[in-house]
PDB file of N, CA and C in Angstrom:
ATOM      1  N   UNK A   1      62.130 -50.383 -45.434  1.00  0.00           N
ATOM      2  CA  UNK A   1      62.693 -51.347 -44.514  1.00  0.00           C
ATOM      3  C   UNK A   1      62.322 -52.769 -44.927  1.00  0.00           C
ATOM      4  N   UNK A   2      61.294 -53.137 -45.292  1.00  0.00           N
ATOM      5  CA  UNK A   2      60.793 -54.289 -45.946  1.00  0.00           C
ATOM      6  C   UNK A   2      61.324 -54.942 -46.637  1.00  0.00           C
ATOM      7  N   UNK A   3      62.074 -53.612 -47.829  1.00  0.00           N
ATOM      8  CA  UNK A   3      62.616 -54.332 -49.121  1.00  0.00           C
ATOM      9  C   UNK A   3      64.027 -54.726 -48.738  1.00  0.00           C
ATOM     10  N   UNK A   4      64.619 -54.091 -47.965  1.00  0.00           N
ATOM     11  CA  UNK A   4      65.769 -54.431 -47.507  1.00  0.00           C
ATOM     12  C   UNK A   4      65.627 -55.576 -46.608  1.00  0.00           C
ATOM     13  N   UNK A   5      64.906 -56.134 -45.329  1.00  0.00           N
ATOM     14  CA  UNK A   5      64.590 -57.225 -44.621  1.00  0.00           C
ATOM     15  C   UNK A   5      64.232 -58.308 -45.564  1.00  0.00           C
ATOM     16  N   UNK A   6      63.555 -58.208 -46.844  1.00  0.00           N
ATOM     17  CA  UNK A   6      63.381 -59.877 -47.841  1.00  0.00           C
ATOM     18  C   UNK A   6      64.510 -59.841 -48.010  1.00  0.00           C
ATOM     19  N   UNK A   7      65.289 -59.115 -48.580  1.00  0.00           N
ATOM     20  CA  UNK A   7      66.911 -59.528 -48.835  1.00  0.00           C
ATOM     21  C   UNK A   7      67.647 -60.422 -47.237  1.00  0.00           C
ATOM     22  N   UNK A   8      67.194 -59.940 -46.270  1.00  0.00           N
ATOM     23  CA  UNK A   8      67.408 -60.631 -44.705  1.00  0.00           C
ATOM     24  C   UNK A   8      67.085 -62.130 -45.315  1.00  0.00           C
ATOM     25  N   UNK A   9      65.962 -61.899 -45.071  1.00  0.00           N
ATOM     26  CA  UNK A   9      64.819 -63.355 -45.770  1.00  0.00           C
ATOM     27  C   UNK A   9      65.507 -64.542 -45.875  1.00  0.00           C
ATOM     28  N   UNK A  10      65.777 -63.729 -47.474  1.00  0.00           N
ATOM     29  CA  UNK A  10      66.087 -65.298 -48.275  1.00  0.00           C
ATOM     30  C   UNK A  10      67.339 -65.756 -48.556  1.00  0.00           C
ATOM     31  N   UNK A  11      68.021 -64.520 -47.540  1.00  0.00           N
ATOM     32  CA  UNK A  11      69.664 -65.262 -47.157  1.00  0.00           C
ATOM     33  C   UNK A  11      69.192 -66.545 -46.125  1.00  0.00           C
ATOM     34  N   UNK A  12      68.675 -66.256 -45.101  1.00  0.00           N
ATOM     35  CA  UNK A  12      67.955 -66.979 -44.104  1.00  0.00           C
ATOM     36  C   UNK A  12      67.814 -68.225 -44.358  1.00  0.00           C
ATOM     37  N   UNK A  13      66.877 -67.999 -45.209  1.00  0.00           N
ATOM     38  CA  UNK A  13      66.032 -69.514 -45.532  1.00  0.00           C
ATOM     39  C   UNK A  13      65.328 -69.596 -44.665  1.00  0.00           C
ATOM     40  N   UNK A  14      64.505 -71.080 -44.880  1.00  0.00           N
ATOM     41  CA  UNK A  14      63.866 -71.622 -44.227  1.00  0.00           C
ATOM     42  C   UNK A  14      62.288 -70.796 -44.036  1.00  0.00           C
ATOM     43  N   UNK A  15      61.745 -70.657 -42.703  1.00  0.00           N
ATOM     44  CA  UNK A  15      60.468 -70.385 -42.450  1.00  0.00           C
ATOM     45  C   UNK A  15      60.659 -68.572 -42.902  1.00  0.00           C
ATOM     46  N   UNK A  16      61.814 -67.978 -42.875  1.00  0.00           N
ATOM     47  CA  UNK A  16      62.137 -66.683 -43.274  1.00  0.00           C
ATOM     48  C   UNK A  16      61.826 -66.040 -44.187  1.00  0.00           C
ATOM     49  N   UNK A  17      61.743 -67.569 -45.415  1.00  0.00           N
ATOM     50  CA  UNK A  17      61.326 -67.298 -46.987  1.00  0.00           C
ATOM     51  C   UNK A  17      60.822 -67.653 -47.329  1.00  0.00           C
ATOM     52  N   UNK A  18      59.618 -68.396 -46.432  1.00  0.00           N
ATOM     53  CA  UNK A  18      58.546 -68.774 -46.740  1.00  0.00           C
ATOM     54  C   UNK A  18      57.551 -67.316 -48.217  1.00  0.00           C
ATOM     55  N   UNK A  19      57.290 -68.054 -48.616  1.00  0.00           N
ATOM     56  CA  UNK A  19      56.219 -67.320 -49.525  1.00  0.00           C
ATOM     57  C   UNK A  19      55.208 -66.299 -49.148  1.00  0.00           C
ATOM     58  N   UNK A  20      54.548 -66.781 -48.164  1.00  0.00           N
ATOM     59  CA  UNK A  20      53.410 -66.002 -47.894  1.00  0.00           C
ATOM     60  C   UNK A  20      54.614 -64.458 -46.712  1.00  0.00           C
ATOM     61  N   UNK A  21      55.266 -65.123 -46.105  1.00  0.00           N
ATOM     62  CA  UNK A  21      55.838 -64.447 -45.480  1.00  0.00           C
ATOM     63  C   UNK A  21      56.661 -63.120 -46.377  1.00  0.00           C
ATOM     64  N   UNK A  22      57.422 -63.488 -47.380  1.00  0.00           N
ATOM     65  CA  UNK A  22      57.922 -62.454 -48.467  1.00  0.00           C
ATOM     66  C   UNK A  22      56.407 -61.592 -48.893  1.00  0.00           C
ATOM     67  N   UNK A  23      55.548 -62.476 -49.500  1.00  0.00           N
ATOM     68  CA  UNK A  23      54.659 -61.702 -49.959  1.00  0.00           C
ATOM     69  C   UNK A  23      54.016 -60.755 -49.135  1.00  0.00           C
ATOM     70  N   UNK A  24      53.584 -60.808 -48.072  1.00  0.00           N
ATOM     71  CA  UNK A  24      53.113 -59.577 -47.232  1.00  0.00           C
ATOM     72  C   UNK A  24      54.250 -58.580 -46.949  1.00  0.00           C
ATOM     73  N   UNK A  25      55.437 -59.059 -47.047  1.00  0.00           N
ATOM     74  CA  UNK A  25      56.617 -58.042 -46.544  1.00  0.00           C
ATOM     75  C   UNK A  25      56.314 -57.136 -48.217  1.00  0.00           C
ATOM     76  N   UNK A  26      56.524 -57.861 -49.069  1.00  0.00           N
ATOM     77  CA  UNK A  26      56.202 -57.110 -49.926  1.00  0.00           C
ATOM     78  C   UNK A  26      55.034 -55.954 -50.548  1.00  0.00           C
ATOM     79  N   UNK A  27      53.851 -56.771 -50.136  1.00  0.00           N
ATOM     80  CA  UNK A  27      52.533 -55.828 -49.993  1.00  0.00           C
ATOM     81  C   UNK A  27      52.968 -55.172 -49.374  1.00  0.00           C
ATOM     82  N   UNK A  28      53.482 -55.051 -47.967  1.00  0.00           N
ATOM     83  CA  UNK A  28      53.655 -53.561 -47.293  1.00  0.00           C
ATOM     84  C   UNK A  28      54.575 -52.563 -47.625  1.00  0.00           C
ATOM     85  N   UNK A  29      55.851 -53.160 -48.605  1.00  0.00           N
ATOM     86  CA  UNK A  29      56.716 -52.209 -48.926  1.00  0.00           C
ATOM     87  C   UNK A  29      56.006 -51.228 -50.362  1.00  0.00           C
ATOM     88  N   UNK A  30      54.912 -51.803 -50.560  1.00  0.00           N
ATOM     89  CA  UNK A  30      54.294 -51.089 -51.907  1.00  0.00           C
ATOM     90  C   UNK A  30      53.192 -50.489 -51.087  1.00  0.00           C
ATOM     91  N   UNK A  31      52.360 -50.855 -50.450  1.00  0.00           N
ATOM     92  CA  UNK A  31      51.269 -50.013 -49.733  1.00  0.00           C
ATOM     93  C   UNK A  31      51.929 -48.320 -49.317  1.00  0.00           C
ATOM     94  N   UNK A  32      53.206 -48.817 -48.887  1.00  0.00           N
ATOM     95  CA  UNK A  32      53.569 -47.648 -47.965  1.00  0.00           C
ATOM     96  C   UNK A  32      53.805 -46.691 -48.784  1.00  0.00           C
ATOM     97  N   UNK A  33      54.820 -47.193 -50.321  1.00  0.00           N
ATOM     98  CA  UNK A  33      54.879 -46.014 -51.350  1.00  0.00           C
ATOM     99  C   UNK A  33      53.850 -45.974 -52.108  1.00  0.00           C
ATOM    100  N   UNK A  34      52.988 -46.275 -52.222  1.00  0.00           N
ATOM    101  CA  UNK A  34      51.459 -45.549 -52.718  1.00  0.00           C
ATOM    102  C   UNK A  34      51.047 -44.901 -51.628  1.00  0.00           C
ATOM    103  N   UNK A  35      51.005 -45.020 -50.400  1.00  0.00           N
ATOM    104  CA  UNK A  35      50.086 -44.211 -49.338  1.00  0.00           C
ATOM    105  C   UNK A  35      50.976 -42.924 -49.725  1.00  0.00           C
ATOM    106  N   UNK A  36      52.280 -42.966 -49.364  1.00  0.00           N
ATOM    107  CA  UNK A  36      53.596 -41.986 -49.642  1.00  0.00           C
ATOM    108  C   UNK A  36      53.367 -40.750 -50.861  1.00  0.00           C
ATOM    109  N   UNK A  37      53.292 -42.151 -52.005  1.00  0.00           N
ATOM    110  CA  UNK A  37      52.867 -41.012 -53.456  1.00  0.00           C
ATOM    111  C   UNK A  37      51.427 -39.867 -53.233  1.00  0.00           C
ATOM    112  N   UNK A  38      50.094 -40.793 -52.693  1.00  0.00           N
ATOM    113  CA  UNK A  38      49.293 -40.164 -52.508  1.00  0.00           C
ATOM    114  C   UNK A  38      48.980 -39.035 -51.630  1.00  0.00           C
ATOM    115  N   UNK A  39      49.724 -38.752 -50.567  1.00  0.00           N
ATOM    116  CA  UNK A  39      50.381 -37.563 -49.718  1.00  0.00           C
ATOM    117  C   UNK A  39      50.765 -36.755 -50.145  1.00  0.00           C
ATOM    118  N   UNK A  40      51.908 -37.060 -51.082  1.00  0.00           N
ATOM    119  CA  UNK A  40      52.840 -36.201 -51.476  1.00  0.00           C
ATOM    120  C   UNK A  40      52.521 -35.466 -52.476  1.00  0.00           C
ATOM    121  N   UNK A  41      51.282 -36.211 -53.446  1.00  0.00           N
ATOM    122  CA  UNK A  41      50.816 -35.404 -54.331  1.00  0.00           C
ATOM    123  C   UNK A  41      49.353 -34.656 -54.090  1.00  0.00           C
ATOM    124  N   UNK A  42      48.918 -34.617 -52.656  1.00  0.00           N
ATOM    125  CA  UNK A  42      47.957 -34.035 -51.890  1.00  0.00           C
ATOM    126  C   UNK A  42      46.353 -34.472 -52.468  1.00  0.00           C
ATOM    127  N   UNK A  43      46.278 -35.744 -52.506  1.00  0.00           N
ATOM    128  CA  UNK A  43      45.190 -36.827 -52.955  1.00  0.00           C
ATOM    129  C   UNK A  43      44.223 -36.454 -51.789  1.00  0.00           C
ATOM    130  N   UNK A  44      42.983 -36.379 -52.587  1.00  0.00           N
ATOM    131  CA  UNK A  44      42.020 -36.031 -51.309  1.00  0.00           C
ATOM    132  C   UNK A  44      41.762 -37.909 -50.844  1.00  0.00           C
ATOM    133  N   UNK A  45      42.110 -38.936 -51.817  1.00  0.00           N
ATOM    134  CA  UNK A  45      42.272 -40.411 -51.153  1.00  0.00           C
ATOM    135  C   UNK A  45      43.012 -40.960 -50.308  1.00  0.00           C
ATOM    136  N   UNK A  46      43.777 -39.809 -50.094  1.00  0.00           N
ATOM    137  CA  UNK A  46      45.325 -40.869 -49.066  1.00  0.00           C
ATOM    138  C   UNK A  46      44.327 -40.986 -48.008  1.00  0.00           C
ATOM    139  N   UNK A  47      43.562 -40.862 -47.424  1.00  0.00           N
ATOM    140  CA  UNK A  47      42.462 -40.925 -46.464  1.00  0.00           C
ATOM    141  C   UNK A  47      42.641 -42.954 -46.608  1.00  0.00           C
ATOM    142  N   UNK A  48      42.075 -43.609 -47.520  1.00  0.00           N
ATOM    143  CA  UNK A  48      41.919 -45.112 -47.742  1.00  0.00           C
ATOM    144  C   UNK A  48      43.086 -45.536 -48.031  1.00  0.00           C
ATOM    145  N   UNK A  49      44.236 -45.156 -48.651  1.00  0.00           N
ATOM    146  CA  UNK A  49      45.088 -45.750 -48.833  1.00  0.00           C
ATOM    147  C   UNK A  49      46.178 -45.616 -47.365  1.00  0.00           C
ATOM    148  N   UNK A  50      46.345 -44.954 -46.421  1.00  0.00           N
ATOM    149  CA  UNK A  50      46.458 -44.761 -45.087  1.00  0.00           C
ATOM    150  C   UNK A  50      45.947 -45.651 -44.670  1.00  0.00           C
ATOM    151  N   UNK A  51      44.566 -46.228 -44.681  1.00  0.00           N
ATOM    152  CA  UNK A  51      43.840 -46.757 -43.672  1.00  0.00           C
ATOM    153  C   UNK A  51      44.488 -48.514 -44.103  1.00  0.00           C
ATOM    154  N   UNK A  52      44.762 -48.624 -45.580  1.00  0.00           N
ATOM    155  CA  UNK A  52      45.137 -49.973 -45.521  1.00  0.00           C
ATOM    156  C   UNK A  52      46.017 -49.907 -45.111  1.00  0.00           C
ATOM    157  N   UNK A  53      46.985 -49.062 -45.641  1.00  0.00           N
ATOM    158  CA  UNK A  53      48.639 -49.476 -45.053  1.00  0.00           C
ATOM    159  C   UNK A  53      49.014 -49.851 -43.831  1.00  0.00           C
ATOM    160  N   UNK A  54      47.766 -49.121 -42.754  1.00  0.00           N
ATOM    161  CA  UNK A  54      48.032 -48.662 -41.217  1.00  0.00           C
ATOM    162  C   UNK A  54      47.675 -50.415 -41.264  1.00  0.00           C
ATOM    163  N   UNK A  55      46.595 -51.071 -41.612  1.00  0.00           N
ATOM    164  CA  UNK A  55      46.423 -52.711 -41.665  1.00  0.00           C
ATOM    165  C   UNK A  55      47.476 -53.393 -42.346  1.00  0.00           C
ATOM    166  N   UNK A  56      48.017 -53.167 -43.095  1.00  0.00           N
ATOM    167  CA  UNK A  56      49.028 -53.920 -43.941  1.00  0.00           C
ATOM    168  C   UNK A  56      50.258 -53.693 -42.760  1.00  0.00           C
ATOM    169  N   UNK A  57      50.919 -52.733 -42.518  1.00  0.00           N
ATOM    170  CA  UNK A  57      51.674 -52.770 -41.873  1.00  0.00           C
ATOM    171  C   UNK A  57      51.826 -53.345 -40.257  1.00  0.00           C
ATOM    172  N   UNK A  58      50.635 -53.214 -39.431  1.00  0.00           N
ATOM    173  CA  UNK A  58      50.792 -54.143 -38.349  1.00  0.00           C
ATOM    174  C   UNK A  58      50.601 -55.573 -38.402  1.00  0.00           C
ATOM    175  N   UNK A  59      49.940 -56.091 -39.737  1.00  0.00           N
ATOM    176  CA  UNK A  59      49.977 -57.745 -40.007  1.00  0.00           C
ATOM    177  C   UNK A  59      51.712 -57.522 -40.482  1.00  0.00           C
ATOM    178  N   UNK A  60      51.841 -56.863 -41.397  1.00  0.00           N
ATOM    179  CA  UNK A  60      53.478 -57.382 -41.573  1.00  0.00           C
ATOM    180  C   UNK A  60      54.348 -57.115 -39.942  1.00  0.00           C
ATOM    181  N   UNK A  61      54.316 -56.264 -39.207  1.00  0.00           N
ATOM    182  CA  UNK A  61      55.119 -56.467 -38.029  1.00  0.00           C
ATOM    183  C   UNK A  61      54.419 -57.758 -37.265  1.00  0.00           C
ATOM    184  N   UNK A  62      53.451 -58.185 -37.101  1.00  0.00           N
ATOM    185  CA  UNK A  62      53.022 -59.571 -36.575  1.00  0.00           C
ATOM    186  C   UNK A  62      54.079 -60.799 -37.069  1.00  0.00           C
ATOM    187  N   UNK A  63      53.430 -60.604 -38.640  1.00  0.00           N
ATOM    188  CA  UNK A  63      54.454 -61.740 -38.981  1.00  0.00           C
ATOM    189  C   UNK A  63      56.107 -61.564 -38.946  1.00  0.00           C
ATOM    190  N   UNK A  64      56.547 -60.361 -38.888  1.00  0.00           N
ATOM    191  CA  UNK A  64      57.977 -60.422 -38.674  1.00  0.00           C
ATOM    192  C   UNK A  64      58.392 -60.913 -37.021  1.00  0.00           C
ATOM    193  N   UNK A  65      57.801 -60.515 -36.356  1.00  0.00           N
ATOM    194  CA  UNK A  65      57.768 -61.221 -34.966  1.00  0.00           C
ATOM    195  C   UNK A  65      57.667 -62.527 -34.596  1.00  0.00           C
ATOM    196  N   UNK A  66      56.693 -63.152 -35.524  1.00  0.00           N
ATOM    197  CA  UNK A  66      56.440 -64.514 -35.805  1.00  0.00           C
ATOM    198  C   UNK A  66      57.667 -65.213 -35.896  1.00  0.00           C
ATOM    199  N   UNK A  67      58.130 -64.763 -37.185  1.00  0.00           N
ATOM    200  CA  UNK A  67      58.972 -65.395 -38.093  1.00  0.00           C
ATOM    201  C   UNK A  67      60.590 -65.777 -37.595  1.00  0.00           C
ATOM    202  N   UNK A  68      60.717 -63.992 -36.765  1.00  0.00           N
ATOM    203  CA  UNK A  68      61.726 -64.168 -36.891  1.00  0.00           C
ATOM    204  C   UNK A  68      62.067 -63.397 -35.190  1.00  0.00           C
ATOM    205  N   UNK A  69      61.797 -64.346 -33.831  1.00  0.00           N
ATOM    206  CA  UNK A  69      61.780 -63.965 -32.418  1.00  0.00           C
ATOM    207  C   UNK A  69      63.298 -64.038 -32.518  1.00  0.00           C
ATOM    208  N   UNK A  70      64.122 -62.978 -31.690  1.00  0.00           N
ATOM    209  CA  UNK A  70      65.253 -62.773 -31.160  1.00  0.00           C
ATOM    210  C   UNK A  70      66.186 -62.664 -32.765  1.00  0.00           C
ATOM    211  N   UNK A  71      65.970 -62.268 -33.885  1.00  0.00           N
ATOM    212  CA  UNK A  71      66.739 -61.270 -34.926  1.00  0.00           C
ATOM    213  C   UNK A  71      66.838 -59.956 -34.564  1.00  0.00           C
ATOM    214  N   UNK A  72      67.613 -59.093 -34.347  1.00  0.00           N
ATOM    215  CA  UNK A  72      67.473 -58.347 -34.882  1.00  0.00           C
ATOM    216  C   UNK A  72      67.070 -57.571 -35.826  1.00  0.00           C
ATOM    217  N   UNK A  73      67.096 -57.832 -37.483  1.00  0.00           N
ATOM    218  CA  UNK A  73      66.476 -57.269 -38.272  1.00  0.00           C
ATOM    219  C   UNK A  73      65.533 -57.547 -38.206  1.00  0.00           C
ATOM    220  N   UNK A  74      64.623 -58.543 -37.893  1.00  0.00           N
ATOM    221  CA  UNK A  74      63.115 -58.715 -38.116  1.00  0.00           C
ATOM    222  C   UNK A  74      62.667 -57.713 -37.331  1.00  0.00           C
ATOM    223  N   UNK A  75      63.096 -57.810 -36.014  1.00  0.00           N
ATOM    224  CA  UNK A  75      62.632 -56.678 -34.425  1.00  0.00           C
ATOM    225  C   UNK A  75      62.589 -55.443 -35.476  1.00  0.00           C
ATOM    226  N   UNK A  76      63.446 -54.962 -35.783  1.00  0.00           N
ATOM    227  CA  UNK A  76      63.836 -53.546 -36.300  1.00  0.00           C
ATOM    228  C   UNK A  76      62.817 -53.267 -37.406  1.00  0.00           C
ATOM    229  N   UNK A  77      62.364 -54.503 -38.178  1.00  0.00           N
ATOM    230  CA  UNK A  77      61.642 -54.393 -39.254  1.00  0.00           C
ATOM    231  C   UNK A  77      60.093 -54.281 -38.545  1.00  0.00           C
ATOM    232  N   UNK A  78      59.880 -54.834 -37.786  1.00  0.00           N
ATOM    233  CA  UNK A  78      58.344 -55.038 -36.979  1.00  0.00           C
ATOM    234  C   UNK A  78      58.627 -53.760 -36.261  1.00  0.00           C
ATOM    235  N   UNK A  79      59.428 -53.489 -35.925  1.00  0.00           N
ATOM    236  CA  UNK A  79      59.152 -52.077 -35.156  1.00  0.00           C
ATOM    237  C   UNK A  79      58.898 -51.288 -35.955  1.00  0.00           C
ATOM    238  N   UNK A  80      59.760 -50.709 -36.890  1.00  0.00           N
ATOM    239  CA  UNK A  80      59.304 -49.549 -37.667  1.00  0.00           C
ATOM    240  C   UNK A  80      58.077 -50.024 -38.583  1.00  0.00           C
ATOM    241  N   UNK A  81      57.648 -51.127 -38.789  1.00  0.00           N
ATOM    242  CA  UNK A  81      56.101 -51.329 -39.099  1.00  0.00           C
ATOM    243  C   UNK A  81      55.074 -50.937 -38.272  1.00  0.00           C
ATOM    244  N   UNK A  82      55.486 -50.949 -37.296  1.00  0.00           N
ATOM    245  CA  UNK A  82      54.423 -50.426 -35.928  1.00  0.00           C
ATOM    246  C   UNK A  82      53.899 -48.924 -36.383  1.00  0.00           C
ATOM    247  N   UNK A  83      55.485 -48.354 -36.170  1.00  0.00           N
ATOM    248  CA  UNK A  83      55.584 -47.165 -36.109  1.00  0.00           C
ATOM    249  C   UNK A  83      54.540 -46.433 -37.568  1.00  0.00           C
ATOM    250  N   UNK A  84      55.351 -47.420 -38.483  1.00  0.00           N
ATOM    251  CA  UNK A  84      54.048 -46.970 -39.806  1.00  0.00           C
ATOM    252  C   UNK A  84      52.808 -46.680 -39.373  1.00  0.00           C
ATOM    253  N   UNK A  85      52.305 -47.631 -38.873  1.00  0.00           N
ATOM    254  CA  UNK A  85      51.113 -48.360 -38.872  1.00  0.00           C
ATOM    255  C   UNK A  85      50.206 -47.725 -37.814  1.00  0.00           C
ATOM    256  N   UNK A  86      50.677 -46.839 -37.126  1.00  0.00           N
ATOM    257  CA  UNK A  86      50.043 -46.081 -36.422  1.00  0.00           C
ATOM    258  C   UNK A  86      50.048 -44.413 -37.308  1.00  0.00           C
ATOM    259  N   UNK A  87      51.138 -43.804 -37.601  1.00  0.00           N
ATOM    260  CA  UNK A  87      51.213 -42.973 -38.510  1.00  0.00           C
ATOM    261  C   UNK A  87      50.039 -42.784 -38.677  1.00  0.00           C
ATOM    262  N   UNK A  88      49.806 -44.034 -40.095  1.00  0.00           N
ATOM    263  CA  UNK A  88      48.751 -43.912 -41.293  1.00  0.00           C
ATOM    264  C   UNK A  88      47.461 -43.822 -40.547  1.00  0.00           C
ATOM    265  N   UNK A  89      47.317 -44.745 -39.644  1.00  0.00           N
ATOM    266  CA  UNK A  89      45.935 -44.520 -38.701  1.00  0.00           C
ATOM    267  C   UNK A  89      45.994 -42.733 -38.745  1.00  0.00           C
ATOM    268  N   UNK A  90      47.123 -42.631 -37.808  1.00  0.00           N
ATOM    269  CA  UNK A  90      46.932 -40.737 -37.558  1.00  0.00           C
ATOM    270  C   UNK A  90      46.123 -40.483 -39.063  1.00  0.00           C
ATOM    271  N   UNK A  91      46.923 -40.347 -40.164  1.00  0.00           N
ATOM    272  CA  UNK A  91      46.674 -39.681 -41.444  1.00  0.00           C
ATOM    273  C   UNK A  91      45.161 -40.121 -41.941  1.00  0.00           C
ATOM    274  N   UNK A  92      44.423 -41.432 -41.838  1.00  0.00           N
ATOM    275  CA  UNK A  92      43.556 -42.104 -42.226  1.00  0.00           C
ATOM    276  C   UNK A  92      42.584 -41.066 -40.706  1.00  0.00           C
ATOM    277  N   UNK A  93      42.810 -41.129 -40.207  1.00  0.00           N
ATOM    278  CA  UNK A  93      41.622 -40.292 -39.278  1.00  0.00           C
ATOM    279  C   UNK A  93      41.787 -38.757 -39.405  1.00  0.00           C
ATOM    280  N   UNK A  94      42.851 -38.201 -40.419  1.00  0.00           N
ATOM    281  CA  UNK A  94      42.523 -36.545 -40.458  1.00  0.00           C
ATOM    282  C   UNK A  94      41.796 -36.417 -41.547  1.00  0.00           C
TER     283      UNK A  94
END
């Protein structure tokens, strides 16, 4: 959802494409497929890599809320960051 919302971004402009703002959207769209890979290939680490993502992903729904109050895609993007972001907690505490 991330990688598709910077494309939102930097049609946008402005505070949308700000830098720091892409860059965490981006950290989280890579956190999530490493936490992902490490699952899938039954890593006795997805334990830490869970635990960041579950952090990476509710700072990125913060800042999509920030950024971007009354979008739609941002909402949609901060939501299903939530939704991550609790997940990985689940997975980071089994």
């Amino acid at each position: 959802m991330c990688v598709e919302t910077i494309q939102h971004c930097l049609q946008m402009g402005g505070k949308h494409a700000d830098p720091i703002h892409i860059r965490l959207m981006l950290d989280c769209a890579e956190i999530c497929q490493t936490s992902a890979n490490f699952m899938m290939r039954g890593s006795d680490l997805h334990i830490y890599t869970c635990a960041v993502c579950a952090e990476v992903c509710e700072l990125c729904a913060q800042d999509c809320e920030r950024v971007g109050p009354g979008d739609e895609m941002m909402a949609r993007c901060a939501e299903l960051c939530r939704r991550c972001s609790v997940s990985c907690r689940q997975m980071a505490a089994a």
